[in-house]
C-alpha atoms as a PDB file:
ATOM      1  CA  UNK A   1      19.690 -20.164  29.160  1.00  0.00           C
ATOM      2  CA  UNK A   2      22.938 -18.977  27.154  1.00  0.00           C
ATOM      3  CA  UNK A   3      24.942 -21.762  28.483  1.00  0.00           C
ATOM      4  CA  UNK A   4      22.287 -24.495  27.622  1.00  0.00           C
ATOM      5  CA  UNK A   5      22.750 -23.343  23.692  1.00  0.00           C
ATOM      6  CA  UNK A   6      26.305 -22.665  24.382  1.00  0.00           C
ATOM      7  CA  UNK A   7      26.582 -26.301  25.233  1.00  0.00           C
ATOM      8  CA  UNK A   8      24.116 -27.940  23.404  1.00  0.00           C
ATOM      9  CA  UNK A   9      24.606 -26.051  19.904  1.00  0.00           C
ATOM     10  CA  UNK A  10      25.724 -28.714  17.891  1.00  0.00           C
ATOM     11  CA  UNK A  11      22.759 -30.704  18.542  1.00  0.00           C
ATOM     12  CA  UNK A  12      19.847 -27.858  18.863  1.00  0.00           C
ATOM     13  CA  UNK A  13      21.521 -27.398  15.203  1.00  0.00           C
ATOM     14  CA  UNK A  14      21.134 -30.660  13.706  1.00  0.00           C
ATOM     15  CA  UNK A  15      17.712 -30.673  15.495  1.00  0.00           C
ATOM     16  CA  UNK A  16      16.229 -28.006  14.047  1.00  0.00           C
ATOM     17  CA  UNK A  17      18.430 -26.828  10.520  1.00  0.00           C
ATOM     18  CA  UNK A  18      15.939 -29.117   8.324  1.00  0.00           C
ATOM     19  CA  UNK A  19      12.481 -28.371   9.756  1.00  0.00           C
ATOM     20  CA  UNK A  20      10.153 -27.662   7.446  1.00  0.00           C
ATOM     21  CA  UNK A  21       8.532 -24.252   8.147  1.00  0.00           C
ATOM     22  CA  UNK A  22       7.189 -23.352   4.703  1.00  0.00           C
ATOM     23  CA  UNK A  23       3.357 -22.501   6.221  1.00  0.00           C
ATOM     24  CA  UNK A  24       4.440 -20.255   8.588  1.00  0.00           C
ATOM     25  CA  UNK A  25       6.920 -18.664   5.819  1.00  0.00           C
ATOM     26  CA  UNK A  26       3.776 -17.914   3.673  1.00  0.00           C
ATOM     27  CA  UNK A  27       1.814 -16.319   6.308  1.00  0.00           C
ATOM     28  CA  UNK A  28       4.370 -14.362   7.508  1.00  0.00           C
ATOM     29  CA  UNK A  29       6.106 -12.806   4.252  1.00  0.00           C
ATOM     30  CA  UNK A  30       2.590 -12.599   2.196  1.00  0.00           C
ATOM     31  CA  UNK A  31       2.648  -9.431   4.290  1.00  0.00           C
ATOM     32  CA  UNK A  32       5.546  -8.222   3.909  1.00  0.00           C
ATOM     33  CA  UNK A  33       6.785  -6.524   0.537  1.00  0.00           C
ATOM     34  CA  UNK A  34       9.449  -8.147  -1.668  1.00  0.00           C
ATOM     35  CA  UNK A  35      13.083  -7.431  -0.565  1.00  0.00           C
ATOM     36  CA  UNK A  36      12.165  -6.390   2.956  1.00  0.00           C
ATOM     37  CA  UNK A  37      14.124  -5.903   5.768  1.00  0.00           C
ATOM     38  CA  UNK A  38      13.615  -8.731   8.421  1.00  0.00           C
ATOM     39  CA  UNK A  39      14.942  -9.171  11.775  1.00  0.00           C
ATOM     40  CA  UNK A  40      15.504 -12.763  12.394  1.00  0.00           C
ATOM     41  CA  UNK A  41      15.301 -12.501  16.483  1.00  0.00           C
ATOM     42  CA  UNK A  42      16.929 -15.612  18.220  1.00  0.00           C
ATOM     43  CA  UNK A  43      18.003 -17.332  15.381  1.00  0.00           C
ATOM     44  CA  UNK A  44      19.263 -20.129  16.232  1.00  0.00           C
ATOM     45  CA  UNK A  45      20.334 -22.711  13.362  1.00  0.00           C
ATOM     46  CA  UNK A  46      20.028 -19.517  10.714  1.00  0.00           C
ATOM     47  CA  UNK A  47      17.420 -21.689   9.188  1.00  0.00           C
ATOM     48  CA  UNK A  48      15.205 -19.013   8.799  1.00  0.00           C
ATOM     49  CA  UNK A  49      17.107 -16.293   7.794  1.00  0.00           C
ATOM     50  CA  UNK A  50      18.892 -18.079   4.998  1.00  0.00           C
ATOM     51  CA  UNK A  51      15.335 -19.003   3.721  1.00  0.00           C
ATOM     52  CA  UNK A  52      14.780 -15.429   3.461  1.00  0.00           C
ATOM     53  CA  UNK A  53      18.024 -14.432   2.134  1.00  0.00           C
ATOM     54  CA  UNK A  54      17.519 -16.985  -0.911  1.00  0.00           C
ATOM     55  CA  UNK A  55      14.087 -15.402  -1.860  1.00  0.00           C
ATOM     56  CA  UNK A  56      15.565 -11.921  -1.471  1.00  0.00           C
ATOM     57  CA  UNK A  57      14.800 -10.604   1.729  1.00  0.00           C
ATOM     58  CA  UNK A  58      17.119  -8.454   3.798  1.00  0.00           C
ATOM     59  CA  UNK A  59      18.049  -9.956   6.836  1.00  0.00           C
ATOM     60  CA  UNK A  60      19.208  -8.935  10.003  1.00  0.00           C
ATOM     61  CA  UNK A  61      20.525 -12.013  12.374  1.00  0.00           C
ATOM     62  CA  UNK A  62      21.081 -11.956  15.960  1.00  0.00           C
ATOM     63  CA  UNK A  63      21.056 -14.821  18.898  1.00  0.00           C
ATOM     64  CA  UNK A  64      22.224 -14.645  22.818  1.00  0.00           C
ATOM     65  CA  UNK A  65      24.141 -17.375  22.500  1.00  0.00           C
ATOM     66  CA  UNK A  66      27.790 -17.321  21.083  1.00  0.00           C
ATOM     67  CA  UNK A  67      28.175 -20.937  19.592  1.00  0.00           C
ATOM     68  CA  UNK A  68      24.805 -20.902  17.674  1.00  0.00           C
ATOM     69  CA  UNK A  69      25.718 -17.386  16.628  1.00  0.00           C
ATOM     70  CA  UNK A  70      29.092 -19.024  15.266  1.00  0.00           C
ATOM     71  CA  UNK A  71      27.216 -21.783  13.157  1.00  0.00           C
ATOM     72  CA  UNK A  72      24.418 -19.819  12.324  1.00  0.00           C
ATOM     73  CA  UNK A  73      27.065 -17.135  10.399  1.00  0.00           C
ATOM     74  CA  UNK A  74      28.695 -20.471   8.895  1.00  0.00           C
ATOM     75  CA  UNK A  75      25.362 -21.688   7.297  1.00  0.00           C
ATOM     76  CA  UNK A  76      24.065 -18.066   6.411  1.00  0.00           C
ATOM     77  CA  UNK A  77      26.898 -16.842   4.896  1.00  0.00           C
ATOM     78  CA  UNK A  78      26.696 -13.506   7.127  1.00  0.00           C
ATOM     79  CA  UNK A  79      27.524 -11.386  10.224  1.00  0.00           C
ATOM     80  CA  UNK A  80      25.198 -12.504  12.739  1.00  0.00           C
ATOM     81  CA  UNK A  81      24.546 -10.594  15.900  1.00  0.00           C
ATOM     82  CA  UNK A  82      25.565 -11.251  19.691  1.00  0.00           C
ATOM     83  CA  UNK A  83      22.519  -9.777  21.385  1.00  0.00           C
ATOM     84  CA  UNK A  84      19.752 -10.694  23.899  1.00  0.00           C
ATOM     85  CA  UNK A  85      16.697  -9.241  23.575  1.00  0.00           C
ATOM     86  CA  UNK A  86      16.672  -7.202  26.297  1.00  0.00           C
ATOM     87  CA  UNK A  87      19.287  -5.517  25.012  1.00  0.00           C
ATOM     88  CA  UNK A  88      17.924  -4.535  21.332  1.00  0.00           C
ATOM     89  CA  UNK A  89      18.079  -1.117  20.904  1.00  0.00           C
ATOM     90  CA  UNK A  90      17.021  -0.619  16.950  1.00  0.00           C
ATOM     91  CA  UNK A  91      14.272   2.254  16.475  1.00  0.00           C
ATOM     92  CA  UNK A  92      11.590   2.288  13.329  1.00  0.00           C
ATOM     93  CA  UNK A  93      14.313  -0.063  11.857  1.00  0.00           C
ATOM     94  CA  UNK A  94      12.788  -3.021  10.176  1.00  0.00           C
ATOM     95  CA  UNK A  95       9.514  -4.265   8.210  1.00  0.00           C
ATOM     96  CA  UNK A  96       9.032  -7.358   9.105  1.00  0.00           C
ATOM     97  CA  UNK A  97      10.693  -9.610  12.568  1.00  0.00           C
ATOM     98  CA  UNK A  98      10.305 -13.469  13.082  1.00  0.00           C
ATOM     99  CA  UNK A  99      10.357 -14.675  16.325  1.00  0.00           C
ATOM    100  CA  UNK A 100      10.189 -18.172  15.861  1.00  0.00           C
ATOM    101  CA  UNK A 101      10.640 -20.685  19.133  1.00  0.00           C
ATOM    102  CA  UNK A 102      12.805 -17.455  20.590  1.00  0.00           C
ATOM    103  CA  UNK A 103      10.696 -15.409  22.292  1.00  0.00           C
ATOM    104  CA  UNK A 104       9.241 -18.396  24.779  1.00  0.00           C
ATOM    105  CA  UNK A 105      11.982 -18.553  27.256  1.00  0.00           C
ATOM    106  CA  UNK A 106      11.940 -14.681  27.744  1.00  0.00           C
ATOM    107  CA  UNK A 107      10.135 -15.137  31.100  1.00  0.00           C
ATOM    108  CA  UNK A 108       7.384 -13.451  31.839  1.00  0.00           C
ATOM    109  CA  UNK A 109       7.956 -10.550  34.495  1.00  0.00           C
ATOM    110  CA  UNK A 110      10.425  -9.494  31.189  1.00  0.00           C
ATOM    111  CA  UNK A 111       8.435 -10.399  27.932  1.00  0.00           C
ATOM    112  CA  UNK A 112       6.284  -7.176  27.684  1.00  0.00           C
ATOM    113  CA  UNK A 113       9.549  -4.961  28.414  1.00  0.00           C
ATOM    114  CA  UNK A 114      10.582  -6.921  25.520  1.00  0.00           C
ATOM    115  CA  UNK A 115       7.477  -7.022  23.309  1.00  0.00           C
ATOM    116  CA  UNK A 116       8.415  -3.254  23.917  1.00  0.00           C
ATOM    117  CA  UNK A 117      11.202  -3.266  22.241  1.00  0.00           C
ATOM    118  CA  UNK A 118      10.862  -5.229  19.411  1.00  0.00           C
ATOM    119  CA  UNK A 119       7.649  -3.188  18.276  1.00  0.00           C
ATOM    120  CA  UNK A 120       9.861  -0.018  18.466  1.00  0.00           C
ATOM    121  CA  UNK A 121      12.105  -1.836  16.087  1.00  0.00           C
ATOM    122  CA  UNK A 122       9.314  -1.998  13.740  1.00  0.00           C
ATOM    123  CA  UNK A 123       8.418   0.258  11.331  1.00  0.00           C
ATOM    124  CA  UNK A 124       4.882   1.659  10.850  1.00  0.00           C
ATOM    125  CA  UNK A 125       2.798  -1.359   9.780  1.00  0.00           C
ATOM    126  CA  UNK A 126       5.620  -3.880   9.771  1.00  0.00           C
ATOM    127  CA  UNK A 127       4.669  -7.517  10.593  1.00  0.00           C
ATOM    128  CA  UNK A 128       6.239  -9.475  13.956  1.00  0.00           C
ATOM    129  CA  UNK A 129       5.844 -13.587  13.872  1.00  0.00           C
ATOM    130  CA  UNK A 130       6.188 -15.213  17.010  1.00  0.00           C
ATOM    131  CA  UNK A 131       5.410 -18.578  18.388  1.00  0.00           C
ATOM    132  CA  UNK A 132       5.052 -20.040  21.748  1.00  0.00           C
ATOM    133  CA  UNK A 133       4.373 -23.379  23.016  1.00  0.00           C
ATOM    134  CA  UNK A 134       0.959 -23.762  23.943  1.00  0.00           C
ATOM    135  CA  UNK A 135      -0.073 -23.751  27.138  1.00  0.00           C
ATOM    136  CA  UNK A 136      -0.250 -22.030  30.365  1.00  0.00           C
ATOM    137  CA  UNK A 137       3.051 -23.741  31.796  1.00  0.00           C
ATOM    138  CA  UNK A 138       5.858 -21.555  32.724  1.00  0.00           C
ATOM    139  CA  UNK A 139       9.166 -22.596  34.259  1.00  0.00           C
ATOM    140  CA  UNK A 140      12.492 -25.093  33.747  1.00  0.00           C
ATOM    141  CA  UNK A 141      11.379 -27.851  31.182  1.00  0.00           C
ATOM    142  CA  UNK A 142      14.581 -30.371  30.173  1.00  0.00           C
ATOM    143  CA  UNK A 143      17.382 -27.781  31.101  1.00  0.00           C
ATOM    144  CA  UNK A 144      15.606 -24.406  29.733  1.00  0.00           C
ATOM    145  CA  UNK A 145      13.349 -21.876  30.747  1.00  0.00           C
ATOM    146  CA  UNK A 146      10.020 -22.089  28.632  1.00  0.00           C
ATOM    147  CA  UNK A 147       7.168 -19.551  28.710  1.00  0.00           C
ATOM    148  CA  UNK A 148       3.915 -21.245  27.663  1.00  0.00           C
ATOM    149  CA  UNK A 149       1.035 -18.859  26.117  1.00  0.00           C
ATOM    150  CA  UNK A 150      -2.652 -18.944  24.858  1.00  0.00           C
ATOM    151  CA  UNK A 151      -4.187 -16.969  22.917  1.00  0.00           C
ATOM    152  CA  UNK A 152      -6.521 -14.720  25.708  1.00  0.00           C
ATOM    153  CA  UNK A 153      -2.724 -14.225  27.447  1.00  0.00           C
ATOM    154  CA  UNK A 154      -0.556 -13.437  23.775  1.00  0.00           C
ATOM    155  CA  UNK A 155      -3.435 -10.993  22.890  1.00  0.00           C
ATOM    156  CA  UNK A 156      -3.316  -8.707  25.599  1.00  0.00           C
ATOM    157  CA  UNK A 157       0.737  -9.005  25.709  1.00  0.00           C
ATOM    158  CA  UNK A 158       1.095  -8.011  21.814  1.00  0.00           C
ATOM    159  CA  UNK A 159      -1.832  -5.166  22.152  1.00  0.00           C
ATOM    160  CA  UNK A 160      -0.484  -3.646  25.438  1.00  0.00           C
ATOM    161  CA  UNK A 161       2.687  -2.908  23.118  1.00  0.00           C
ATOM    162  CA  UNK A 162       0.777  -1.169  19.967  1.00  0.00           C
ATOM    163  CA  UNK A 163       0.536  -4.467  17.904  1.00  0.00           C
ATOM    164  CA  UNK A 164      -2.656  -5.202  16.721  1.00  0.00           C
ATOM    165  CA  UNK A 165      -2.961  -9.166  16.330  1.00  0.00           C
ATOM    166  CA  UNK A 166      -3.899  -9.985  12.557  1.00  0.00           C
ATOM    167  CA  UNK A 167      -3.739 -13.906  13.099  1.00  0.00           C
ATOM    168  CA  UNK A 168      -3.693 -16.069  15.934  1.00  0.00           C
ATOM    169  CA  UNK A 169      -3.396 -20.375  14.639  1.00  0.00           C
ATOM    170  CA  UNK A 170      -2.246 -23.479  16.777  1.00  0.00           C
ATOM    171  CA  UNK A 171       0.165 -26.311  14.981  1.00  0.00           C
ATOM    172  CA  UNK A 172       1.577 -29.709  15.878  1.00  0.00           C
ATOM    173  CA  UNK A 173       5.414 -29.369  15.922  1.00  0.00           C
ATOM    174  CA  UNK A 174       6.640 -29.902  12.756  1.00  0.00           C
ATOM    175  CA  UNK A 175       9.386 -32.190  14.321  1.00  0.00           C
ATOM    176  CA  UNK A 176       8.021 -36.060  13.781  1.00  0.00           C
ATOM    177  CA  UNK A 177       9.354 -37.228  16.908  1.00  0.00           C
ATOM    178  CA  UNK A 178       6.962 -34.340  18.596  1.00  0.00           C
ATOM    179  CA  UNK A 179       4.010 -34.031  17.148  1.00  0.00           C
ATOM    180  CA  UNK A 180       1.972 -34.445  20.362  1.00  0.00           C
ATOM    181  CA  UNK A 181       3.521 -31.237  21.445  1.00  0.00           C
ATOM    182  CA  UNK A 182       1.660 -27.984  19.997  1.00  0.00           C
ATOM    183  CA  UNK A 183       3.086 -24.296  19.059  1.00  0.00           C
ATOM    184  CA  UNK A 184       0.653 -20.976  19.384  1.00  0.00           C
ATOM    185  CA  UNK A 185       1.562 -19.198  16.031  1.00  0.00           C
ATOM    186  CA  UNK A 186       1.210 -15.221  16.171  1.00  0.00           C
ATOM    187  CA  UNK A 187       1.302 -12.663  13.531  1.00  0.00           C
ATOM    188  CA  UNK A 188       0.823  -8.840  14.436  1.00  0.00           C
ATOM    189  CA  UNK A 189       0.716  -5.474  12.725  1.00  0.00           C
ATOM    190  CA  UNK A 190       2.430  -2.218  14.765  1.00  0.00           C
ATOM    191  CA  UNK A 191      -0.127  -0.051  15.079  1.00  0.00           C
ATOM    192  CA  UNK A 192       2.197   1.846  17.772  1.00  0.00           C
ATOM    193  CA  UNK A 193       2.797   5.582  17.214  1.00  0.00           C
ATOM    194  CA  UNK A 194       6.091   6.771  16.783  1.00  0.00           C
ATOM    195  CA  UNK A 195       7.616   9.627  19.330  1.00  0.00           C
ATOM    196  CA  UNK A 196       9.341  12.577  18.354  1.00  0.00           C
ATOM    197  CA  UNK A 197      12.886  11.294  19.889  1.00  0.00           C
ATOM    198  CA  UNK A 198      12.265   7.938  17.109  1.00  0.00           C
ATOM    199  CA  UNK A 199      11.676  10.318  13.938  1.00  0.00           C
END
């Protein structure tokens, strides 16, 4: 999966830098309070997090794959982070992470070790966004791995982990040349209770 961003990271960038994500935005940081710390998890372009940065968020960067992590510091303007999310190790760390189009191609003997960790990243209450594709399909679409989900299948994923699902909505790609393709949009609160050891 690295070396399909690795080699493809000019054009995922030019694909993606300009979508317009302004309703899932609004969702997402109408929970969160003003200058909140965000961890933007697989981000890609930097899109996102510079759209946080510029309304005065605190933002956190990291992708798996070390060309989009060198153009997404370029456009950002800041340090982003080489990590996979298997590997994220942050504890009661942030208030609010955005998973946008990252988490899908976790696959799916691995994506409630990693649901795991991200809602130990969170603080008490803090908000996670993700977003699937919709469907049940799982497997090698165009050169990636992609990890379809519905809503029955995200619910008990997110609550298994201590994240109580606020919102679950379904939206045509924002992408004109793929509309006919639709995206399961997911917000949760961490309801998880914090061990000793995280204190």
């Amino acid at each position: 999966m690295d070396n399909y961003y690795n080699n493809n990271a000019k054009e995922f960038f030019d694909g993606t830098v300009d979508a317009n994500m302004n309703e899932h935005y609004t969702a997402f940081l109408e929970k969160l309070p003003q200058g909140a710390h965000i961890l933007d998890a697989g981000c890609g372009s930097g899109r996102d997090s510079l759209n946080f940065k510029k309304l005065g968020y605190q933002v956190t960067a990291i992708d798996a794959s070390d060309e989009l992590c060198k153009l997404a510091r370029t456009y950002i303007g800041q340090e982003v982070l080489k990590l996979r999310f298997q590997n994220i190790t942050f504890e009661n760390h942030f208030d609010g992470i955005w998973a946008c189009a990252s988490l899908l191609h976790v696959p799916s003997t691995e994506l409630r070790n990693v649901i795991g960790k991200l809602a130990k990243a969170l603080k008490p209450e803090g908000i996670l966004f993700a977003s699937f594709k919709y469907g049940t399909f799982e497997g090698e679409r165009n050169g990636r791995y992609f990890h379809d989900l519905t809503e029955e299948k995200a619910e008990k994923l997110f609550v298994a982990e201590g994240l109580k699902v606020e919102e679950m909505w379904i939206t045509k790609d924002v992408r004109l040349e793929r509309v006919d393709e639709f995206w399961l949009n997911i917000i949760t609160i961490n309801i998880r209770k914090i061990t000793a050891e995280e204190i």
